[in-house]
C-alpha atoms as a PDB file:
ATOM      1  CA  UNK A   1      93.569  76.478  82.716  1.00  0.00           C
ATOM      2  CA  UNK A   2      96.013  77.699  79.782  1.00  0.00           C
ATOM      3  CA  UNK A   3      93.360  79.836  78.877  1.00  0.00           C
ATOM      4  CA  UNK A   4      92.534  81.514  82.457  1.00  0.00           C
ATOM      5  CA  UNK A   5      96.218  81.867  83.064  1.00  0.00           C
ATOM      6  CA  UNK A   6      96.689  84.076  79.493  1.00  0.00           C
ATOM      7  CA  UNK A   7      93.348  86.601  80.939  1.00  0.00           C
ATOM      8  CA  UNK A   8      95.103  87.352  84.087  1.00  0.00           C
ATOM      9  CA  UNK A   9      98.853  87.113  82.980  1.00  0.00           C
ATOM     10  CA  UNK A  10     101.567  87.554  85.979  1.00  0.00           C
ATOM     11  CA  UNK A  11      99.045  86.563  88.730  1.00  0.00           C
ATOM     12  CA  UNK A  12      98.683  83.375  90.707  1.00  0.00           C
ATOM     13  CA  UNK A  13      96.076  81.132  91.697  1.00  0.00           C
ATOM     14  CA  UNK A  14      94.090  82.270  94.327  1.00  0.00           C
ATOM     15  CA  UNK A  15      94.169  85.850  93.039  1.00  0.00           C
ATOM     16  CA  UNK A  16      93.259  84.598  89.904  1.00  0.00           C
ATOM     17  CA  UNK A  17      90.319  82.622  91.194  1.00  0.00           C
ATOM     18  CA  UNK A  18      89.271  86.280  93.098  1.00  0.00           C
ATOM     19  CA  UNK A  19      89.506  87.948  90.412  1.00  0.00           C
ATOM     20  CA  UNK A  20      87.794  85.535  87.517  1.00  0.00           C
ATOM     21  CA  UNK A  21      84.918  85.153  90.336  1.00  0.00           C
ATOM     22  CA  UNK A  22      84.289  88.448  90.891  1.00  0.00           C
ATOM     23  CA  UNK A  23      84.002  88.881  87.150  1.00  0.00           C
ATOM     24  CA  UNK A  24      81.187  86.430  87.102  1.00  0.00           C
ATOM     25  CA  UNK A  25      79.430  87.283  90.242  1.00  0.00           C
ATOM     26  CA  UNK A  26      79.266  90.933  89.751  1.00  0.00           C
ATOM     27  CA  UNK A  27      80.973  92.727  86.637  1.00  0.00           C
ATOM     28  CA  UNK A  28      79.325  90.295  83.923  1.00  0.00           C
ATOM     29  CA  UNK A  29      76.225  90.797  85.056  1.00  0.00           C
ATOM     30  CA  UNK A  30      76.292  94.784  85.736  1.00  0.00           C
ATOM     31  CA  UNK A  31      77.469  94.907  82.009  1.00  0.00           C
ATOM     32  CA  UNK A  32      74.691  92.764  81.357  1.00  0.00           C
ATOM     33  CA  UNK A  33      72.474  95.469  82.439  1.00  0.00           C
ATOM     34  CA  UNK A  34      74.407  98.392  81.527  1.00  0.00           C
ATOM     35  CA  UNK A  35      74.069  97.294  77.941  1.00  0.00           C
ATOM     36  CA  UNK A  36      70.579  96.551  78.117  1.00  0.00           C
ATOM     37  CA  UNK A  37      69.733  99.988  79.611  1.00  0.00           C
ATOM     38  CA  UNK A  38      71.994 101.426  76.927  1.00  0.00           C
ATOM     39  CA  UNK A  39      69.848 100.749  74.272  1.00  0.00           C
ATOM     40  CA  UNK A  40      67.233 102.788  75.386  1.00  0.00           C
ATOM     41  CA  UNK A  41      66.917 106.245  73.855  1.00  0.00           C
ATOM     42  CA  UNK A  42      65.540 107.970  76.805  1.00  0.00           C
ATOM     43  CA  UNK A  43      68.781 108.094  78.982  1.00  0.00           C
ATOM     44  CA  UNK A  44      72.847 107.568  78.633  1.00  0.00           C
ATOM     45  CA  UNK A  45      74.035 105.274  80.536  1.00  0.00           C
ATOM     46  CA  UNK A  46      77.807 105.576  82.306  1.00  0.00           C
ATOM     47  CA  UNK A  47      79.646 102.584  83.918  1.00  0.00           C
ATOM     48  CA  UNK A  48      82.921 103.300  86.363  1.00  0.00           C
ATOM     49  CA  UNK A  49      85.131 100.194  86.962  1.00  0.00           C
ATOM     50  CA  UNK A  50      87.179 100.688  89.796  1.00  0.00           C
ATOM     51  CA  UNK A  51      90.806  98.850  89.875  1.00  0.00           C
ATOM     52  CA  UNK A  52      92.412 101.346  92.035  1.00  0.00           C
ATOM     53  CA  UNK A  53      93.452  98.998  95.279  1.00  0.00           C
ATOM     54  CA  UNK A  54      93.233 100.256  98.401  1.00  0.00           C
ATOM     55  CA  UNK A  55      96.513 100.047 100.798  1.00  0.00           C
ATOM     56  CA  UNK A  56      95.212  97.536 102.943  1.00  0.00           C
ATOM     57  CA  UNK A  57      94.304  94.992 100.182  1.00  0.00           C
ATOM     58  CA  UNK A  58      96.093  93.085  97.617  1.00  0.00           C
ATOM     59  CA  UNK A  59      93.757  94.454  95.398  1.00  0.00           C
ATOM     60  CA  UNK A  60      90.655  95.949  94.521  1.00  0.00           C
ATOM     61  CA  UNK A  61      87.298  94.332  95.589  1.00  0.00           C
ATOM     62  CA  UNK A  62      83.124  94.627  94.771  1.00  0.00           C
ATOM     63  CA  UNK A  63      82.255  97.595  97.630  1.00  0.00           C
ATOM     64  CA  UNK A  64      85.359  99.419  97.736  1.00  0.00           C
ATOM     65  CA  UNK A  65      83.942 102.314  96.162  1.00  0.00           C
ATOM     66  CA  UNK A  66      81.468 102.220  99.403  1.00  0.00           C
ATOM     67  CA  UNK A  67      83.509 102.011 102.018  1.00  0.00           C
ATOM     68  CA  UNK A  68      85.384 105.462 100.015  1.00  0.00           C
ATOM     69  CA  UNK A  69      81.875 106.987  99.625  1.00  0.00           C
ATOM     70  CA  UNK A  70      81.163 106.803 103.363  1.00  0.00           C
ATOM     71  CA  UNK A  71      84.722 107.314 104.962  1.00  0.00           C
ATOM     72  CA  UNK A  72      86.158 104.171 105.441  1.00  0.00           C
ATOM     73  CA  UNK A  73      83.201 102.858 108.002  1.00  0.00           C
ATOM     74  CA  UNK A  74      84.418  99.728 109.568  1.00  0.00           C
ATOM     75  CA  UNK A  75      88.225  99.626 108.810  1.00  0.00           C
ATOM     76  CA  UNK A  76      89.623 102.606 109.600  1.00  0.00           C
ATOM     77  CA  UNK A  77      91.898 100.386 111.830  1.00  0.00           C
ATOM     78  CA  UNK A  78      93.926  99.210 109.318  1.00  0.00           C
ATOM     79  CA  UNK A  79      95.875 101.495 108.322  1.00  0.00           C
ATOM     80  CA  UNK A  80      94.709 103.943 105.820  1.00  0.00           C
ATOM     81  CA  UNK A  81      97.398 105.852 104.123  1.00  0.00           C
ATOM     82  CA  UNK A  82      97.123 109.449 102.060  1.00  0.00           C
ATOM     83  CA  UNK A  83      96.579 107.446  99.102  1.00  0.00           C
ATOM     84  CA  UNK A  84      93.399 106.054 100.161  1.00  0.00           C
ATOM     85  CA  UNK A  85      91.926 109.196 100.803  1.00  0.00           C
ATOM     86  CA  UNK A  86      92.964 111.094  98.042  1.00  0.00           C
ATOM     87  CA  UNK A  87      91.015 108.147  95.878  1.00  0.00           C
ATOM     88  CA  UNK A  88      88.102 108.904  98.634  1.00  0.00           C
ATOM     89  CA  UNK A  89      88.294 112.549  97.792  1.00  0.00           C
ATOM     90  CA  UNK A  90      88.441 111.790  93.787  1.00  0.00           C
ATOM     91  CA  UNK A  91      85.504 109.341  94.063  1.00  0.00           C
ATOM     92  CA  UNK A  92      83.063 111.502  96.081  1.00  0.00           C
ATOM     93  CA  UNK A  93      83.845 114.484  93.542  1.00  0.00           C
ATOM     94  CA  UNK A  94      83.428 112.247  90.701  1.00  0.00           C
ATOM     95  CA  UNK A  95      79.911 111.292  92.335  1.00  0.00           C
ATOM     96  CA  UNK A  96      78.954 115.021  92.951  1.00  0.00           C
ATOM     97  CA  UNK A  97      79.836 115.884  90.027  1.00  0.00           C
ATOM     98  CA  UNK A  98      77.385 113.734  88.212  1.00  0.00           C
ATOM     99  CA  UNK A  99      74.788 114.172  90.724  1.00  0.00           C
ATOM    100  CA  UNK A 100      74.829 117.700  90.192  1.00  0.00           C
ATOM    101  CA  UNK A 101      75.126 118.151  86.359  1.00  0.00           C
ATOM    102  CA  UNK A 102      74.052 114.667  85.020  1.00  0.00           C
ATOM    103  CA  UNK A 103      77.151 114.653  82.911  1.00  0.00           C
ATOM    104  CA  UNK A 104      80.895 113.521  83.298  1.00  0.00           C
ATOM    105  CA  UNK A 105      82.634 115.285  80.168  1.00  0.00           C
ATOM    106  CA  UNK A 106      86.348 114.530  80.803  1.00  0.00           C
ATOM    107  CA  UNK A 107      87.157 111.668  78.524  1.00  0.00           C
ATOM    108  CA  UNK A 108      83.901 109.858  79.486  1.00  0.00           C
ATOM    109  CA  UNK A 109      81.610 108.601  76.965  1.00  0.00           C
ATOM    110  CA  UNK A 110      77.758 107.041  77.260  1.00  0.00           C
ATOM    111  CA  UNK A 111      78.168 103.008  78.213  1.00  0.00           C
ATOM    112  CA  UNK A 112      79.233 100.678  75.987  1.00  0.00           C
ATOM    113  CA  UNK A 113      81.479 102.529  74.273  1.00  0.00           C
ATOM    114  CA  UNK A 114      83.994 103.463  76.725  1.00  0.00           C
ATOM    115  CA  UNK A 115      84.866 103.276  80.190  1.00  0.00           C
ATOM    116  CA  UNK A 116      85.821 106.273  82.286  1.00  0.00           C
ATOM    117  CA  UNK A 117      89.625 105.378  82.989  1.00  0.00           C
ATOM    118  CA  UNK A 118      90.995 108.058  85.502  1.00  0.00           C
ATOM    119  CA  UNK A 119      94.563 107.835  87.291  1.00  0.00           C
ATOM    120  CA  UNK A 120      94.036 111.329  89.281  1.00  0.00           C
ATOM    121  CA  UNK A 121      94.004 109.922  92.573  1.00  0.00           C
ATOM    122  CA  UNK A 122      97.543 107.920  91.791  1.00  0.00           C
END
């Protein structure tokens, strides 16, 4: 447990279990794939980690970026503040953006080599 404790420092133990679970159920294995498809010389691959919480969480969660894309669907109830859609405004440009000129230039390079890290929204 020492060693869980030191990869999440400052949390406690149910966030910790969240957070160490959702790194094995989903982010391990997207990286998984983002690597593999990353070694292919046809296409560059980009991979956008989300950490930004929403207001209404303790923290950020595995579909978060979907409820964003499509306007909160289905919680709109709890209390959204400006924050959370300013990151909804940031995330669906981010998405156009790439959609429209297959490229993301500021600060974000091909997968594995770096992560796009963006505080705009904050």
């Amino acid at each position: 447990m020492t060693e869980v404790y030191k990869m999440y420092p400052g949390e406690f133990g149910m966030r910790i279990w969240n957070l160490l679970t959702c790194d094995i159920r989903s982010t391990c294995p997207t990286n998984d794939v983002a690597e593999e498809m990353s070694r292919g010389d046809r296409r560059q691959i980009f991979r956008m980690y989300i950490t930004h919480k929403p207001s209404f969480l303790e923290a950020a969660f595995q579909t978060y970026d979907s409820f964003a894309m499509f306007g909160y669907a289905g919680v709109q109830n709890l209390g959204l503040l400006s924050l959370d859609y300013t990151f909804e405004d940031h995330y669906i440009n981010i998405v156009k953006h790439i959609a429209k000129r297959k490229e993301f230039k500021i600060g974000w390079k091909p997968f594995p080599e770096k992560l796009i890290n963006s505080t705009k929204w904050r």
